[in-house]
N, C-alpha and C. Protein backbone atom coordinates (compact mmCIF):
# COMPACT_ATOMS: atom_id res chain seq x y z
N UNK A 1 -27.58 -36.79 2.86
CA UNK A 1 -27.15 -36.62 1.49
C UNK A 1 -25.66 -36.90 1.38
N UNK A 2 -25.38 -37.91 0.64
CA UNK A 2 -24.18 -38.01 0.62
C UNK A 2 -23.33 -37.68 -1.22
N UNK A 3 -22.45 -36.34 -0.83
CA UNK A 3 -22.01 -35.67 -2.04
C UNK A 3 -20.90 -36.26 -2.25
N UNK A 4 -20.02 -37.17 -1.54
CA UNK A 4 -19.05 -38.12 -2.52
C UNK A 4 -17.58 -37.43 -1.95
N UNK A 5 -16.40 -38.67 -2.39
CA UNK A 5 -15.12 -37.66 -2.41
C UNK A 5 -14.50 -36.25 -2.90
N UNK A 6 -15.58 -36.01 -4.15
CA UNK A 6 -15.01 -34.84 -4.96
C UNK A 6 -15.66 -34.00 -4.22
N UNK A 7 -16.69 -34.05 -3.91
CA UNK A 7 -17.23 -32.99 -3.49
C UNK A 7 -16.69 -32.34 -2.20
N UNK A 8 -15.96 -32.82 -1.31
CA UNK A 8 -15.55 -33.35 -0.36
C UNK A 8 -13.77 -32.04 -0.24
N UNK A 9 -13.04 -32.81 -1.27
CA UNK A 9 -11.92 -32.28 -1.83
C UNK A 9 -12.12 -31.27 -2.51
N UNK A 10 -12.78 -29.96 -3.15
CA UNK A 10 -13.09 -28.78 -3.18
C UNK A 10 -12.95 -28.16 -2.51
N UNK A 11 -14.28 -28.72 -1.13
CA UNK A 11 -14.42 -27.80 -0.31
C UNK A 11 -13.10 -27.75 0.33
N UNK A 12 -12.27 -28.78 0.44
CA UNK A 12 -11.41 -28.26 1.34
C UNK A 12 -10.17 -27.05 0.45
N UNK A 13 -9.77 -27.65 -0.82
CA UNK A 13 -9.53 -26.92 -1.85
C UNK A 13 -9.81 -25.28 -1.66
N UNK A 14 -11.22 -25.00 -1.60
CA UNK A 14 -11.89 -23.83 -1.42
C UNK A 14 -10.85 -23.15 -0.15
N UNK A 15 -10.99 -24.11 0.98
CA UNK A 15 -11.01 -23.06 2.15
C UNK A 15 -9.50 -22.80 2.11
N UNK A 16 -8.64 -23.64 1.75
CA UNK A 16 -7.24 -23.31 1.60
C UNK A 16 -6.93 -22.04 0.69
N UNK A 17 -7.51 -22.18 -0.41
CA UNK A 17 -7.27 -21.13 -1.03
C UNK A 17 -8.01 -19.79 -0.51
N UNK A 18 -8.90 -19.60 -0.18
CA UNK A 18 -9.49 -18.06 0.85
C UNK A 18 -8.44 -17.88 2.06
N UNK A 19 -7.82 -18.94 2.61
CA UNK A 19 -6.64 -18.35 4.04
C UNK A 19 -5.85 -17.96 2.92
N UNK A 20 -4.79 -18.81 1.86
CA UNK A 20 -4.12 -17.77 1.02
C UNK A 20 -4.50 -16.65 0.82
N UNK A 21 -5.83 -16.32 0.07
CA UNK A 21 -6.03 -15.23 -0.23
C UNK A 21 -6.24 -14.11 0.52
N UNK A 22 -6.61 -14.34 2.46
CA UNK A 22 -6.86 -13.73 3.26
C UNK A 22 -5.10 -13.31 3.08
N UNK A 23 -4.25 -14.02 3.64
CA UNK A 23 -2.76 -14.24 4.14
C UNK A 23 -1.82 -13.38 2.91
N UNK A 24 -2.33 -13.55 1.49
CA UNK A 24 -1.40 -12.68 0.61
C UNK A 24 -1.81 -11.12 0.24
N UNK A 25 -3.71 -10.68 0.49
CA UNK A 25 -3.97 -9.27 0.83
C UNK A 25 -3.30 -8.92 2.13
N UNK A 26 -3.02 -9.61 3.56
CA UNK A 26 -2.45 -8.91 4.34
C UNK A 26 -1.30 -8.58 4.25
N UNK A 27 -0.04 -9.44 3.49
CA UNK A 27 0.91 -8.91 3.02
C UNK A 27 0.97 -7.71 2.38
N UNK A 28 0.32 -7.68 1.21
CA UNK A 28 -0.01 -6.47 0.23
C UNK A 28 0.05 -5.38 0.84
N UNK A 29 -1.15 -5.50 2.14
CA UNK A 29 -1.55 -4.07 2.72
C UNK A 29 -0.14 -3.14 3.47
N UNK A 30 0.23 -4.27 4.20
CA UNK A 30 1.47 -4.41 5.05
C UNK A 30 2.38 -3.54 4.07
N UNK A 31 2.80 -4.29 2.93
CA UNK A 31 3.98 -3.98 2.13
C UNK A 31 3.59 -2.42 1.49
N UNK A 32 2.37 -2.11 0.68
CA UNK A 32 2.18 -1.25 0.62
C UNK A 32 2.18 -0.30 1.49
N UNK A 33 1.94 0.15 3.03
CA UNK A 33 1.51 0.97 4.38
C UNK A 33 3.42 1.30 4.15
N UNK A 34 3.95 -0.18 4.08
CA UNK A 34 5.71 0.43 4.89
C UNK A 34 6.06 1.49 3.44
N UNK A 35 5.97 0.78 2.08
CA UNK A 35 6.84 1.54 1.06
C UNK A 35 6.45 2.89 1.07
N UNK A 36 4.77 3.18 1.42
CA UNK A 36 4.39 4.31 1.19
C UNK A 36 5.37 5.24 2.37
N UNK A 37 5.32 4.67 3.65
CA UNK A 37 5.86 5.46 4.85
C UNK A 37 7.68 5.88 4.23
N UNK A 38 8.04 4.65 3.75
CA UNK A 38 9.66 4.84 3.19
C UNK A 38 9.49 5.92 2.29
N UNK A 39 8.59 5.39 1.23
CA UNK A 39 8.68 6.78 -0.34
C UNK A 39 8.41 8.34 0.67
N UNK A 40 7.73 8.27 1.53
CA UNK A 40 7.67 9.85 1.97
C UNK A 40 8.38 10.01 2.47
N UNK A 41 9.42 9.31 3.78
CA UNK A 41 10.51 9.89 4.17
C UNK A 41 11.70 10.02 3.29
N UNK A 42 12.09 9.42 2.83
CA UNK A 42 12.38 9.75 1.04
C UNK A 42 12.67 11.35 0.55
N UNK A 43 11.58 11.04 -0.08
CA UNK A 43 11.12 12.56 -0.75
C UNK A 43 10.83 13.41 0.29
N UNK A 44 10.73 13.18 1.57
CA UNK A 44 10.72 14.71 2.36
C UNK A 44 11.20 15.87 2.04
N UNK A 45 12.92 15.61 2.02
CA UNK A 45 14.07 16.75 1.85
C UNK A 45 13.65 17.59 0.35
N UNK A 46 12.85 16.70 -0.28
CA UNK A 46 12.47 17.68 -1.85
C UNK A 46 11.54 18.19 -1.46
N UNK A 47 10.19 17.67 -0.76
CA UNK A 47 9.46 18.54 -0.16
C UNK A 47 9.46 19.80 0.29
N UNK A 48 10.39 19.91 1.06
CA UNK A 48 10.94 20.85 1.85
C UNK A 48 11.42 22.04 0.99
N UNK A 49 12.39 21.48 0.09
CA UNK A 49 13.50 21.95 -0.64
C UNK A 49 12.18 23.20 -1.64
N UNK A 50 11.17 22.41 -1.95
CA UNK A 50 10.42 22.80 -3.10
C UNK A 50 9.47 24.11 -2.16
N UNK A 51 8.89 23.62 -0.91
CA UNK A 51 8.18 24.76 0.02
C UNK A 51 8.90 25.62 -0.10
N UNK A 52 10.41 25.71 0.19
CA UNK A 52 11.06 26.71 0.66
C UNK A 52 11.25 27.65 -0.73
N UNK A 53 11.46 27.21 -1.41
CA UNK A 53 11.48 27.97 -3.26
C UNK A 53 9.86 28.63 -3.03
N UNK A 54 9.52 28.27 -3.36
CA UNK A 54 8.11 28.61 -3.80
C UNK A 54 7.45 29.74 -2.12
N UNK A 55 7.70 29.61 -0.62
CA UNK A 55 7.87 30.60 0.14
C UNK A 55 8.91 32.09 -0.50
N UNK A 56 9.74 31.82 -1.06
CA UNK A 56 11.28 32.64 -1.56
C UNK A 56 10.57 33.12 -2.51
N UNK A 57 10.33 32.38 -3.44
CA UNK A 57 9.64 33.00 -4.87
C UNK A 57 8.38 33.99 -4.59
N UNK A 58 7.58 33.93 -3.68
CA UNK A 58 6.42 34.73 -3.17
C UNK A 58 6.94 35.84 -2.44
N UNK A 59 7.85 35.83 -1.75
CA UNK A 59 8.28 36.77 -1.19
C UNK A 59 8.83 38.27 -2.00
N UNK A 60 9.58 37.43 -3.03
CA UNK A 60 10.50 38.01 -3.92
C UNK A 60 9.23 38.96 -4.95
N UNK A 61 8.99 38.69 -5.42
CA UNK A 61 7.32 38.63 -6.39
C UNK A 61 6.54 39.70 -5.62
N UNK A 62 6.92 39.72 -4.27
CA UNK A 62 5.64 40.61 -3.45
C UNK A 62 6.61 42.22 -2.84
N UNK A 63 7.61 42.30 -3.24
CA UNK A 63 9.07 43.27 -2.84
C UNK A 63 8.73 43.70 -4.11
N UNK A 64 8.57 43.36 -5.22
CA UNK A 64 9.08 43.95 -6.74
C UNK A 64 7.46 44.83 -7.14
């Protein structure tokens, strides 16, 4: 069966565009995994800051 030049130039069309699309979700995942790891070390020190209130505040609350 012979499907011709166009048919031909798709497919290759096709497969180029699925490695992009493989190649720009692995970025994504990548980029997303680091910002998330950055945004929490980040916001740790408020983390912290906010446990320690809210330990203080229970304490205080449980004396009275």
């Amino acid at each position: 069966m012979d499907y011709g030049e166009e048919h031909t130039r798709n497919i290759a069309i096709d497969l180029n565009y699925e490695r992009h699309r493989y190649v720009y979700r692995s970025v994504k995942r990548i980029f997303d995994f680091v910002a998330s790891f950055f945004g929490l070390v980040l916001l740790l020190p408020v983390f912290l800051i906010v446990a320690i209130a809210i330990k203080l505040e229970a304490q205080i609350a449980r004396t009275n």
